[in-house]
Protein backbone atom coordinates (compact mmCIF):
# COMPACT_ATOMS: atom_id res chain seq x y z
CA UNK A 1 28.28 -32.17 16.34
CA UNK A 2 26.20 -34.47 14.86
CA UNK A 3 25.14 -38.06 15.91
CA UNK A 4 25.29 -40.93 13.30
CA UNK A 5 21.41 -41.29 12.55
CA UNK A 6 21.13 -42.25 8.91
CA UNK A 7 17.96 -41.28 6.92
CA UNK A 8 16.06 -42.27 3.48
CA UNK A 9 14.28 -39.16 2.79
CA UNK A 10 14.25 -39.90 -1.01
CA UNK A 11 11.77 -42.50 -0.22
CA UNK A 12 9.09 -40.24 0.58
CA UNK A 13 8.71 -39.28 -3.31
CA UNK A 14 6.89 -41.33 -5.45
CA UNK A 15 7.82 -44.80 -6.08
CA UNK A 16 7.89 -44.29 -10.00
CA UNK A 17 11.34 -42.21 -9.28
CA UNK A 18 13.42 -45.09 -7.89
CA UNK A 19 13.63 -49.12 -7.02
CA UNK A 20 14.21 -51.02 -4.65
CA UNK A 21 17.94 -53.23 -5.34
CA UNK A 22 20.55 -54.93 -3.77
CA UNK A 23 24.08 -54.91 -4.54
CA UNK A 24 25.29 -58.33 -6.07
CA UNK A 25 28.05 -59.45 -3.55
CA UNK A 26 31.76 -59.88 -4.58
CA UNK A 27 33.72 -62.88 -4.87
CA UNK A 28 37.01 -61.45 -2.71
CA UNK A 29 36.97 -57.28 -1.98
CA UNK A 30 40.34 -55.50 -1.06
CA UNK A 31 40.47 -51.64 -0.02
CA UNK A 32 42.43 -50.12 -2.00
CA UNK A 33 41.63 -46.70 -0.75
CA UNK A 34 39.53 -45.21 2.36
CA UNK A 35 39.28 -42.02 2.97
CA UNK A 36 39.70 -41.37 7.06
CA UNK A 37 39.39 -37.75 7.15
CA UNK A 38 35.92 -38.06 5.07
CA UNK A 39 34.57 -40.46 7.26
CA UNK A 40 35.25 -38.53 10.36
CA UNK A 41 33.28 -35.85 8.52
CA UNK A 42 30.44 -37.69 7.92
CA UNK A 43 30.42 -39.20 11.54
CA UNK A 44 30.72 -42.35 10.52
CA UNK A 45 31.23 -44.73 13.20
CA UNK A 46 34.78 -46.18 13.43
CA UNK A 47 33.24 -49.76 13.15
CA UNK A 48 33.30 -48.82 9.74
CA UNK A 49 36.99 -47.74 8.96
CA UNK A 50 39.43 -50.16 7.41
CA UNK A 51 37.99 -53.30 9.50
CA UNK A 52 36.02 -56.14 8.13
CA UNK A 53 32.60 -54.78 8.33
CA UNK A 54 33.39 -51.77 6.47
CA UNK A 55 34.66 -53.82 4.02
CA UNK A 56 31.59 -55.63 3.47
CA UNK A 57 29.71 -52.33 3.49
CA UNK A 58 31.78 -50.88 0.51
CA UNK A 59 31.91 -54.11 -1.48
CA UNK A 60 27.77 -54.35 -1.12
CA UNK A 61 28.48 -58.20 0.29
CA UNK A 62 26.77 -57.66 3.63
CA UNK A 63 24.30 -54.46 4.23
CA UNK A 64 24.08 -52.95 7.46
CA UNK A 65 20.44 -52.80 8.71
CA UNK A 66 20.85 -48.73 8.43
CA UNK A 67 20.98 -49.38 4.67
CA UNK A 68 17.81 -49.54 2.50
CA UNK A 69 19.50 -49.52 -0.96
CA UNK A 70 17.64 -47.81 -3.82
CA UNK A 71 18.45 -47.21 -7.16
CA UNK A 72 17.27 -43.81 -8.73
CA UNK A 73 15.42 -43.32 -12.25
CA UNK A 74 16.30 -40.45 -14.39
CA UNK A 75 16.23 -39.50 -18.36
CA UNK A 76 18.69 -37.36 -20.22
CA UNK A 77 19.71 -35.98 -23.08
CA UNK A 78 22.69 -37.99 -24.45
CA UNK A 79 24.47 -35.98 -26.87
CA UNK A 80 21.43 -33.93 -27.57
CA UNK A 81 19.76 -37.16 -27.85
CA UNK A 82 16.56 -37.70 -25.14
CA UNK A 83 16.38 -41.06 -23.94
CA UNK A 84 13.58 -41.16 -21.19
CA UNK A 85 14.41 -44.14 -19.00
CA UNK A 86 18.06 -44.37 -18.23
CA UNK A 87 18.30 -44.28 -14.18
CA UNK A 88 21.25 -45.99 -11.88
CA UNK A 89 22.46 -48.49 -14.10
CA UNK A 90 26.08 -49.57 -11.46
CA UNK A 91 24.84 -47.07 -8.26
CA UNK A 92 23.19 -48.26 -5.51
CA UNK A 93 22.07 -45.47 -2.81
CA UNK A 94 22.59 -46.98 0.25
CA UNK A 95 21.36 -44.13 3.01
CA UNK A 96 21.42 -40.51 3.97
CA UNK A 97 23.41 -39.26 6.40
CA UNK A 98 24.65 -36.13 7.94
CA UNK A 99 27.74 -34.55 8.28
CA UNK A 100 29.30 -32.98 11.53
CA UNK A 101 27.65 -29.66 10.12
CA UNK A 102 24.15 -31.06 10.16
CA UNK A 103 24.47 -31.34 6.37
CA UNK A 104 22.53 -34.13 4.65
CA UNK A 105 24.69 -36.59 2.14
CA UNK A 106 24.13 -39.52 -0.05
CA UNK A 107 25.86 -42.27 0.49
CA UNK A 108 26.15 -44.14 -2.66
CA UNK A 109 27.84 -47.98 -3.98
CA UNK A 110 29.19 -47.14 -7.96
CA UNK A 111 29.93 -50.54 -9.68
CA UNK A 112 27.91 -52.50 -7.51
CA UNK A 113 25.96 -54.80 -9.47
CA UNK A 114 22.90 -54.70 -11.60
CA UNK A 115 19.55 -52.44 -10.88
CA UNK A 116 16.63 -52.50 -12.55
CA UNK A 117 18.00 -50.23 -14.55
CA UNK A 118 21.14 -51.81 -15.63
CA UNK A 119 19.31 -52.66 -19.05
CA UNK A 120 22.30 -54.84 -20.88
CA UNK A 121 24.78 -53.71 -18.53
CA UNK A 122 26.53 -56.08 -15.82
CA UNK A 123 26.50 -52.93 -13.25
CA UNK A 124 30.08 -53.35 -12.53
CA UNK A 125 32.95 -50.76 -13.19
CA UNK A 126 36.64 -51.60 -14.51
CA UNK A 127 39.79 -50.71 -11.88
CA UNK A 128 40.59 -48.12 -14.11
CA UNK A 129 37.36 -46.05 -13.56
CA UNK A 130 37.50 -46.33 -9.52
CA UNK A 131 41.16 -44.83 -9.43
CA UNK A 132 40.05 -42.04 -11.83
CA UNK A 133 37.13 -40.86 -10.01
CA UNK A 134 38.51 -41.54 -6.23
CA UNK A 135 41.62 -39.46 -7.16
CA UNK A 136 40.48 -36.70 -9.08
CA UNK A 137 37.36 -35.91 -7.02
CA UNK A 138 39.37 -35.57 -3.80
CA UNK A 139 41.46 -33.47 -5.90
CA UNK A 140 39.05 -31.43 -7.14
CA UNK A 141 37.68 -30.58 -3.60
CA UNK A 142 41.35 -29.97 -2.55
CA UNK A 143 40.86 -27.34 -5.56
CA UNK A 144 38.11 -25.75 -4.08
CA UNK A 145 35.37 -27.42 -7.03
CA UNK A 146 31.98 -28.31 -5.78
CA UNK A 147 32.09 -31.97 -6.34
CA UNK A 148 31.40 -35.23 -5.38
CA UNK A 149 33.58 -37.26 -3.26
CA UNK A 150 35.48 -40.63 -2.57
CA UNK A 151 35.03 -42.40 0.37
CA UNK A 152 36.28 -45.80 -0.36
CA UNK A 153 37.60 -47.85 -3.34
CA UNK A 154 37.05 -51.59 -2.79
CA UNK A 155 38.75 -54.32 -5.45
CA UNK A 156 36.00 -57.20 -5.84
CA UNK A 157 38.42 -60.02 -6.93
CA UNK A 158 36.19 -60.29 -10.17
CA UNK A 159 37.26 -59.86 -13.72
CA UNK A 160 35.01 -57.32 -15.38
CA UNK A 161 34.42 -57.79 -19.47
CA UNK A 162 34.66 -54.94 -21.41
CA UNK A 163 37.12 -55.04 -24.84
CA UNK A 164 39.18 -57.35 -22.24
CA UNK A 165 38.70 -58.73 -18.92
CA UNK A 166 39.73 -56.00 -16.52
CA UNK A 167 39.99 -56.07 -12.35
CA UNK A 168 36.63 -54.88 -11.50
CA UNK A 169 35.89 -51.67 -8.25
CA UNK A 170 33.50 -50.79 -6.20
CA UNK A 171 33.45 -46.59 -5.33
CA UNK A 172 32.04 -45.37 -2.20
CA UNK A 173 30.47 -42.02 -3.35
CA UNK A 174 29.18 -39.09 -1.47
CA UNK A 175 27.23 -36.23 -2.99
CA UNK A 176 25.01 -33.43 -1.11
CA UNK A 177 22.31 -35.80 -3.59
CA UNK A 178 22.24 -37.48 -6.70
CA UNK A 179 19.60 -35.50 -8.25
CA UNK A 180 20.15 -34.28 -11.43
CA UNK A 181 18.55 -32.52 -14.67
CA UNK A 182 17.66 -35.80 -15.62
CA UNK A 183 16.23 -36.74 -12.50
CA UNK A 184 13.63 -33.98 -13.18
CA UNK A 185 12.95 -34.69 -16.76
CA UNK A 186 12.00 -38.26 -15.93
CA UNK A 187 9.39 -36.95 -13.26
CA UNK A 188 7.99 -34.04 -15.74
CA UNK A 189 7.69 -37.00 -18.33
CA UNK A 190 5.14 -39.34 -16.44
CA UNK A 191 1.71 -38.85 -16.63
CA UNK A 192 1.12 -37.68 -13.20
CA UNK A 193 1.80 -34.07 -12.45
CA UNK A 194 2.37 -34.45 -8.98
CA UNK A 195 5.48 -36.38 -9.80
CA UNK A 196 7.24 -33.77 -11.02
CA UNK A 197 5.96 -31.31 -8.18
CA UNK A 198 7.04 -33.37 -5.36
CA UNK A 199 10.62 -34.26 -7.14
CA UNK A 200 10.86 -29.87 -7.14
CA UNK A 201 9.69 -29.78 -4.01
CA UNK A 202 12.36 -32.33 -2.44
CA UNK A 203 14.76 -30.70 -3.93
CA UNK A 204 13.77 -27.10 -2.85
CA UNK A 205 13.43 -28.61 0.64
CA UNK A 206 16.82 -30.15 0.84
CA UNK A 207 19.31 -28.03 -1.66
CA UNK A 208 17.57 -24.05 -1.62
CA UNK A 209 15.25 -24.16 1.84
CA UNK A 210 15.31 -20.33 1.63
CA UNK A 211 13.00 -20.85 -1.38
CA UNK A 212 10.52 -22.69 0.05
CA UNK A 213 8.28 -19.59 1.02
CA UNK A 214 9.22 -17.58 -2.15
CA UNK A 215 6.47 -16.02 -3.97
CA UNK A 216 7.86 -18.51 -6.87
CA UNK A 217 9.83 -21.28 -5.34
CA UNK A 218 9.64 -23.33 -9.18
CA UNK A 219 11.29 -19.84 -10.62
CA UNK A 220 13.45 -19.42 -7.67
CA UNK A 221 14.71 -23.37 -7.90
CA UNK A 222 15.59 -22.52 -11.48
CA UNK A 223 17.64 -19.26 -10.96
CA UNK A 224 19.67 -20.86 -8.06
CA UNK A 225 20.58 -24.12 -10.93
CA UNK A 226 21.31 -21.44 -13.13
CA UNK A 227 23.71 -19.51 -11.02
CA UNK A 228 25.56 -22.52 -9.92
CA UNK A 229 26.07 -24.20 -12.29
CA UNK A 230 27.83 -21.03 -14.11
CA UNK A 231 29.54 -20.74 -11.42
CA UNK A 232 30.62 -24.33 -11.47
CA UNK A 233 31.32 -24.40 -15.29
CA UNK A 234 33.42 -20.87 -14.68
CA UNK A 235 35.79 -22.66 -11.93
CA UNK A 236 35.88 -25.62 -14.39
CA UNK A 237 36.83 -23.38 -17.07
CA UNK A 238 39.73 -21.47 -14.93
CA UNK A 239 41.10 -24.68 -13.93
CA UNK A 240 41.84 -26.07 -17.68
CA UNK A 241 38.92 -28.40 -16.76
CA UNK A 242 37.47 -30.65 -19.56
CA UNK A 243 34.17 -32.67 -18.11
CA UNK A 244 33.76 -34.71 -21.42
CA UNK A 245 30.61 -35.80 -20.91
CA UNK A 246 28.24 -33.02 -20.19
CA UNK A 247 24.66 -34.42 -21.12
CA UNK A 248 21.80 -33.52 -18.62
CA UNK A 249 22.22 -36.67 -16.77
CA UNK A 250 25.33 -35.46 -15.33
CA UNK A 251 24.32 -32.49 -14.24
CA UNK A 252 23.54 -32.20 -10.47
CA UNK A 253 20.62 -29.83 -9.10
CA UNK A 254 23.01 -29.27 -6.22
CA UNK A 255 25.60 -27.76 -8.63
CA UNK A 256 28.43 -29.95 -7.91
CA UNK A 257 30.63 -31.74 -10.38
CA UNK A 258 29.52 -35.52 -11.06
CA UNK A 259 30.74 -38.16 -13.41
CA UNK A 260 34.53 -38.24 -13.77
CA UNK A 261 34.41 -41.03 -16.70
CA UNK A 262 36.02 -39.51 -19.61
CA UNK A 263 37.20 -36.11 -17.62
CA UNK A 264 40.65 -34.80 -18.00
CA UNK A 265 42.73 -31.35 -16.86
CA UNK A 266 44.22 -30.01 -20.18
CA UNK A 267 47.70 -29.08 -20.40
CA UNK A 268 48.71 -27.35 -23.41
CA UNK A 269 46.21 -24.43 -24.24
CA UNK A 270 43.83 -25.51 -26.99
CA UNK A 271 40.40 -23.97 -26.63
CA UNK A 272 39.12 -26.97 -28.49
CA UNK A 273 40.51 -29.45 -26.48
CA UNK A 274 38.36 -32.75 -26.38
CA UNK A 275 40.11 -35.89 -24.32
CA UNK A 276 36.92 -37.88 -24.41
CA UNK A 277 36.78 -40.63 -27.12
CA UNK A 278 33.18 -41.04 -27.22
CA UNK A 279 32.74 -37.10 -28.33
CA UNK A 280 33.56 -37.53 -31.74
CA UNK A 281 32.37 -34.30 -32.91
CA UNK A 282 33.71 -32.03 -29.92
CA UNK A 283 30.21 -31.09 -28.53
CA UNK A 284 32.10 -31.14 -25.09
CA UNK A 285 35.27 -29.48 -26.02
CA UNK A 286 36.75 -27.05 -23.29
CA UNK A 287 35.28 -23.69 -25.35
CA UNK A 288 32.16 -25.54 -25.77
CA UNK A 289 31.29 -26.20 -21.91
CA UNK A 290 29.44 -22.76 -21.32
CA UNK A 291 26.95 -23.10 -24.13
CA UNK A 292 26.35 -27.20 -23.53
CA UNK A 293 25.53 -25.88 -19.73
CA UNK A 294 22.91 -23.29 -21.07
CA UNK A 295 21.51 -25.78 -22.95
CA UNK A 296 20.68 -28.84 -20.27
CA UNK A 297 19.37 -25.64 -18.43
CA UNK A 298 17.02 -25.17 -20.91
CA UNK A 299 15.85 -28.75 -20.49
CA UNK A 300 15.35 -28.10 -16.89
CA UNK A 301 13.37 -25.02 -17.15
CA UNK A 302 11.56 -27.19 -19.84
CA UNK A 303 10.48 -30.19 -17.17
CA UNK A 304 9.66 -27.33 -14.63
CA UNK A 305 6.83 -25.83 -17.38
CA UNK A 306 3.82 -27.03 -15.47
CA UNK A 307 5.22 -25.86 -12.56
CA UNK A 308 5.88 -21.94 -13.70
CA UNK A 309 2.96 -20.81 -13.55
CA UNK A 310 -0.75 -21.71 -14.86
CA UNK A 311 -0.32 -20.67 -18.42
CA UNK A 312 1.85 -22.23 -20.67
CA UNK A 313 2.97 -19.30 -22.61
CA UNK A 314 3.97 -17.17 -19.26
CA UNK A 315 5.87 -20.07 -17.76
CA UNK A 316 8.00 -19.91 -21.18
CA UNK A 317 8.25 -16.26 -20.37
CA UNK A 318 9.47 -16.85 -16.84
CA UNK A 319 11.75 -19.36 -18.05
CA UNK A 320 13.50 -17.32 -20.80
CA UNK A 321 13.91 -14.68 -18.65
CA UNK A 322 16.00 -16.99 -16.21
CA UNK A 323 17.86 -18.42 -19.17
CA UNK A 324 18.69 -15.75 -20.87
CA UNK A 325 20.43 -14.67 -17.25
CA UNK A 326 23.22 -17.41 -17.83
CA UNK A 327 25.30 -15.81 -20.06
CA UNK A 328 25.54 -12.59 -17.78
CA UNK A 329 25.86 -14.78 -14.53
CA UNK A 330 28.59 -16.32 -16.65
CA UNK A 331 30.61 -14.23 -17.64
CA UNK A 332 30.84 -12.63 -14.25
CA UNK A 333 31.94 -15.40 -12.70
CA UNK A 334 34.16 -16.56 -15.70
CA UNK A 335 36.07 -12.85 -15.31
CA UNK A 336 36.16 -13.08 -11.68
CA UNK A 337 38.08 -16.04 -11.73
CA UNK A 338 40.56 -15.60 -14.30
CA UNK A 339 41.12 -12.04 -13.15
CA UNK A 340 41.86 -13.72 -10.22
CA UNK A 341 44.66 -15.80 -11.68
CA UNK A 342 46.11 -12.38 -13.33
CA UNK A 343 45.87 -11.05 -9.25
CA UNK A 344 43.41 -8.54 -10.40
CA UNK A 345 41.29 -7.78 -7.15
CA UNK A 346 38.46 -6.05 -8.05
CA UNK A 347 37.82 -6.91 -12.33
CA UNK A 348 36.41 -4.53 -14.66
CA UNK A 349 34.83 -4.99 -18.33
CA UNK A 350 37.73 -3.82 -19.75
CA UNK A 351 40.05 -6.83 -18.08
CA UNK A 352 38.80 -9.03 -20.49
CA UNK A 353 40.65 -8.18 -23.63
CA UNK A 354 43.91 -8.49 -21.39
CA UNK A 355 42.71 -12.23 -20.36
CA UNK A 356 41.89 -12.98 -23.80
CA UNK A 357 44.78 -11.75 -25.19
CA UNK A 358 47.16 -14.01 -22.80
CA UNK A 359 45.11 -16.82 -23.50
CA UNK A 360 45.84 -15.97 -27.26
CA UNK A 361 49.19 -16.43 -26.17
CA UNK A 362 48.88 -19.85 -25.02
CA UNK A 363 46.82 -20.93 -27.53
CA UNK A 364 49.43 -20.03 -30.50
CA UNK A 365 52.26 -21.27 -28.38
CA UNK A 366 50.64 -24.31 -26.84
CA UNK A 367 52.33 -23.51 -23.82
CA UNK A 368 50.82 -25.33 -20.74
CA UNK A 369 47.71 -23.88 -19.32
CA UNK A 370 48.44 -24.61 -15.32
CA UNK A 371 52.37 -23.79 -15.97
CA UNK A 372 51.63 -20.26 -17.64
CA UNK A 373 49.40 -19.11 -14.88
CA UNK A 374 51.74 -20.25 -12.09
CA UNK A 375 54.68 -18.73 -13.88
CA UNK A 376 53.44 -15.47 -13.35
CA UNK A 377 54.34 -15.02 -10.12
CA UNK A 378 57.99 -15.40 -10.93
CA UNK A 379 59.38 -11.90 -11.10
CA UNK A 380 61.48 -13.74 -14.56
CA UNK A 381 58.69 -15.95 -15.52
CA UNK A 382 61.11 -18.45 -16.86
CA UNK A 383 58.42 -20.69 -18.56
CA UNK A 384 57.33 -18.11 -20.44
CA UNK A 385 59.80 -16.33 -21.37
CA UNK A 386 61.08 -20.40 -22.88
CA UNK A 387 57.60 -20.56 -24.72
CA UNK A 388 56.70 -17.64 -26.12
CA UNK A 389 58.21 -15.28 -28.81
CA UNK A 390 59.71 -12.50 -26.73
CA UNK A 391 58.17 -9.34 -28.52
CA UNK A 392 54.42 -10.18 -27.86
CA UNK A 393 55.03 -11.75 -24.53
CA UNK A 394 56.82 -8.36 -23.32
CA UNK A 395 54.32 -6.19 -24.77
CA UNK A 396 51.77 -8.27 -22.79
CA UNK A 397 53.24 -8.07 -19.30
CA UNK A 398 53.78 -4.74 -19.58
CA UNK A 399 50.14 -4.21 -19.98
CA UNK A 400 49.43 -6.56 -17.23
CA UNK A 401 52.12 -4.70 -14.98
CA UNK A 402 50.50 -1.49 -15.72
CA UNK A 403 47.05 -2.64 -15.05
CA UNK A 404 48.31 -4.22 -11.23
CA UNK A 405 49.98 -0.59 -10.33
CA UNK A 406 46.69 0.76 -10.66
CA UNK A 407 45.18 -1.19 -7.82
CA UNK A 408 45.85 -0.78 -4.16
CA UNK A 409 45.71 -4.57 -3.32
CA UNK A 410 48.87 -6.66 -3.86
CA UNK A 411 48.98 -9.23 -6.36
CA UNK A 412 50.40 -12.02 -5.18
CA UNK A 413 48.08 -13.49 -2.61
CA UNK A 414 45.64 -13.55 -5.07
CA UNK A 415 47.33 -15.39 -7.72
CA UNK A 416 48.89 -17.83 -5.33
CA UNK A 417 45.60 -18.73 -4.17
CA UNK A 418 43.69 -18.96 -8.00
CA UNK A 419 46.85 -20.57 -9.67
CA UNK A 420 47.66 -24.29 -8.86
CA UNK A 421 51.21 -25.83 -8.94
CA UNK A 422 49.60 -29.50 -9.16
CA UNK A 423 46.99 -30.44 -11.40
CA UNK A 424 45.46 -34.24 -11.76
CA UNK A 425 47.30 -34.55 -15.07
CA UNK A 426 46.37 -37.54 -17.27
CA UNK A 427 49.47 -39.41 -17.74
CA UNK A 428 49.86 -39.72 -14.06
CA UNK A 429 46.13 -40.95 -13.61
CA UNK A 430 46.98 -43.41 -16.49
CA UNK A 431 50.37 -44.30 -14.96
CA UNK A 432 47.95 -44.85 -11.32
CA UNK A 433 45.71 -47.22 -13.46
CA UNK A 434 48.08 -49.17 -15.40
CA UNK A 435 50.04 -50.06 -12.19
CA UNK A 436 47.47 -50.98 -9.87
CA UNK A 437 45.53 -52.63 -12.37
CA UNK A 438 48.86 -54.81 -13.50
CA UNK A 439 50.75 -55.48 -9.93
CA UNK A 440 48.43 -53.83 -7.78
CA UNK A 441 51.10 -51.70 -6.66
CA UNK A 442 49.26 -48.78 -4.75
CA UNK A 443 52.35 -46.85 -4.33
CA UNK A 444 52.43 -44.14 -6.95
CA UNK A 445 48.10 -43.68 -5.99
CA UNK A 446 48.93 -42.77 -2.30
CA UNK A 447 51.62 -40.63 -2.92
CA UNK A 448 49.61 -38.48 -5.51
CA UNK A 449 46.61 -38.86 -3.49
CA UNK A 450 48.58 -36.93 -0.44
CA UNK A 451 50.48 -34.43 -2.82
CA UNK A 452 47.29 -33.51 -4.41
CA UNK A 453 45.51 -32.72 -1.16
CA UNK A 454 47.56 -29.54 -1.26
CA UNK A 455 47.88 -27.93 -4.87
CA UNK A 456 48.60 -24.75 -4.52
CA UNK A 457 52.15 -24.88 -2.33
CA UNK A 458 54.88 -26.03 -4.25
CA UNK A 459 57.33 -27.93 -2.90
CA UNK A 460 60.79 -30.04 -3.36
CA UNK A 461 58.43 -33.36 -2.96
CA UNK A 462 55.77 -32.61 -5.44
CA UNK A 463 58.16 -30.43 -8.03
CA UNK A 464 58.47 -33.94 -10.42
CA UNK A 465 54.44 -34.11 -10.61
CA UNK A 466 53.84 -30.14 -11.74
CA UNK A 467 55.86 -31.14 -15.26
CA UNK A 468 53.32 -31.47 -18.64
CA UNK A 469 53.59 -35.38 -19.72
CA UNK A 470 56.06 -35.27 -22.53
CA UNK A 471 55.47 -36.50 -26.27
CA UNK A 472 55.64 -40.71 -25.24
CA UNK A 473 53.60 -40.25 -22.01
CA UNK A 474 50.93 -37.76 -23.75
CA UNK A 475 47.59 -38.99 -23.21
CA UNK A 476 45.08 -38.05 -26.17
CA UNK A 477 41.77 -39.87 -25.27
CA UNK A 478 40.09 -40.72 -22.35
CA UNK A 479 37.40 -43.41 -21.80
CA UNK A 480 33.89 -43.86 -19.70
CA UNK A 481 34.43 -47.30 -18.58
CA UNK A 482 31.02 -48.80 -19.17
């Protein structure tokens, strides 16, 4: 097991790719939320847990001296728009440390005050924000998603200005790094080759080590970002998963979900399904996540050009040739996973049209996505037999009946494990944020937080929270709070 020895390896890079910050201190910080099991994970010490001094270590009022708080530059693409300086405008990276596994972590301050990179932001972060991302990251790891996670959730006893004066939050966030596409587009964009080189070479070291003595480590670093993040965006997709904010600055080298501003689980089936109400035209819509992934790749394997090989035009060529991988990689993954969730063991080309074809079914019926899926391992399927016409939903499961006979394994496990009963839906979230933002009533936030630790087991306890928000509670747009 490991020892608590903190680290600041991403100081050995050049100093163009971060600053050096403080966090502003808070006028009166409250936990709200702090995640025990985490902590033990991450070894850190119990001085730390729910006691004064962790409280002024996740409020950013007093530092330990294993701290040396950075904030990280990156660019991005904003909407297909490039803006080259953007960087930690509310995060503060506070140390490195490692996990009982050995396994290196950031531990990161979101809504901590201003950074160099704040431009005309105050670097703080509404309530509302804080309960969104603490609650559905957790849940997504419960899920199985790569992601980020929550460690602690602070109040600051401040009044943050946005449209209105709202409580302001401080988020304890953990990542395997904070790297992302952007990170490497703001080294490839500085005058200095080597900047870009060591960022690729950090991130090699830490995230794909087997790469380091690859004939190609640069071609090798993109293929493995490729691969996971199809793999990431697949899950996303078989989960009813809508990021809503998919631009290259949240889009982790590491391949784990990041940024849970605007995000939101759909509920009835609409393939263009957008929550967010800063995506105005849909460019992040649920259908749309595959091809808006494929694309920030593309502006990776554009800041790793130099670094390809010698000659411009065969480092396109190597690069295309990874790129044009992602759609095969995929779709793979995309009909592993929702063959999966039809208990189809081992998926063939041909399963497609019958995963389509249910979706179809959805879709025309806007029957809920996570309800559907989980109905079909009731021998009845009450739900939908109550939303769809009865002719095409018979004809359906007798094709999907047919195509489980012919396999040996049974389908059941397999369903039970890919379908979840409890999803973070969005009127509960908003329900979380109105009431601990108005009374500061944490009661309805701890009891999801436990029932979502366990999604896929349904139970008396959790069977009012697996219901689709009805027409009043319905929540149709979802916000970034900056």
């Amino acid at each position: 097991m490991s020892s608590f020895q903190p680290e600041h390896s991403y100081r050995q890079l050049p100093p163009i790719c971060y600053a050096d910050c403080q966090p502003t201190p808070v006028k009166a910080p409250q936990f709200i939320a702090f995640n025990q099991a985490l902590a033990a994970e991450l070894v850190l010490p119990e001085a730390y847990w729910h006691s004064s001094a962790g409280l002024d270590l996740f409020s950013g009022n007093q530092l330990p001296t294993w701290t040396a708080p950075l904030a990280q530059a990156y660019a991005g693409h904003q909407f297909a728009h490039y803006v080259p300086r953007l960087g930690d405008g509310r995060a503060i990276l506070l140390a490195e440390v490692r996990d009982s596994q050995g396994k290196r972590l950031d531990l990161q301050l979101k809504g901590a005050g201003q950074t160099p990179y704040s431009r005309r932001g105050d670097g703080r972060s509404p309530i509302g924000p804080v309960i969104r991302e603490y609650l559905i990251s957790e849940a997504m790891h419960a899920l199985g998603v790569p992601t980020t996670r929550a460690l602690a959730a602070v109040s600051t006893g401040e009044v943050v200005f946005r449209d209105e004066g709202l409580a302001g939050a401080i988020l304890t966030r953990v990542a395997s790094s904070h790297i992302r596409i952007g990170t490497l587009q703001f080294a490839a964009s500085q005058s200095d080759s080597s900047v870009v080189k060591a960022l690729a070479d950090y991130v090699i070291e830490r995230h794909y080590p087997t790469l380091t003595h690859a004939e190609n480590p640069y071609r090798g670093l993109l293929h493995a970002v490729i691969a996971g993040q199809a793999a990431l965006v697949a899950q996303w997709m078989s989960l009813g998963f809508i990021h809503g904010v998919m631009n290259t600055d949240n889009m982790l080298l590491s391949a784990e979900t990041i940024d849970y501003g605007p995000c939101a689980f759909m509920e009835a089936y609409n393939a263009q399904q957008v929550f967010s109400y800063i995506d105005q035209q849909g460019r992040y819509a649920y259908k749309n996540q595959p091809a808006v992934a494929q694309w920030n790749l593309a502006r990776l394997a554009e800041a790793l050009l130099g670094l390809l090989a010698p000659d411009q035009a065969a480092a396109i060529e190597l690069a295309m040739a990874e790129l044009n991988q992602f759609p095969d990689i995929y779709q793979q993954q995309w009909l592993s996973r929702f063959a999966a969730k039809l208990g189809i063991a081992n998926p063939v080309a041909e399963d497609r049209s019958l995963i389509e074809d249910f979706l179809n079914l959805l879709q025309d019926a806007a029957a809920d996505f996570t309800l559907s899926f989980r109905d079909l391992l009731n021998a009845d399927t009450p739900y939908l037999q109550q939303k769809i016409a009865v002719a095409p939903l018979q004809q359906w499961l007798a094709r999907w009946q047919q195509r489980l006979a012919s396999q040996q394994v049974a389908a059941h496990a397999i369903m039970a494990k890919a379908n979840p009963v409890l999803i973070p839906r969005n009127h509960l979230i908003q329900q979380v944020i109105d009431e601990t933002s108005d009374t500061g009533d944490l009661t309805l936030f701890n009891t999801l937080h436990k029932l979502w630790q366990d999604p896929f087991s349904a139970t008396p306890e959790n069977a009012p929270y697996q219901q689709p928000a009805s027409a009043a509670q319905c929540v149709k747009q979802t916000f970034c709070g900056t």
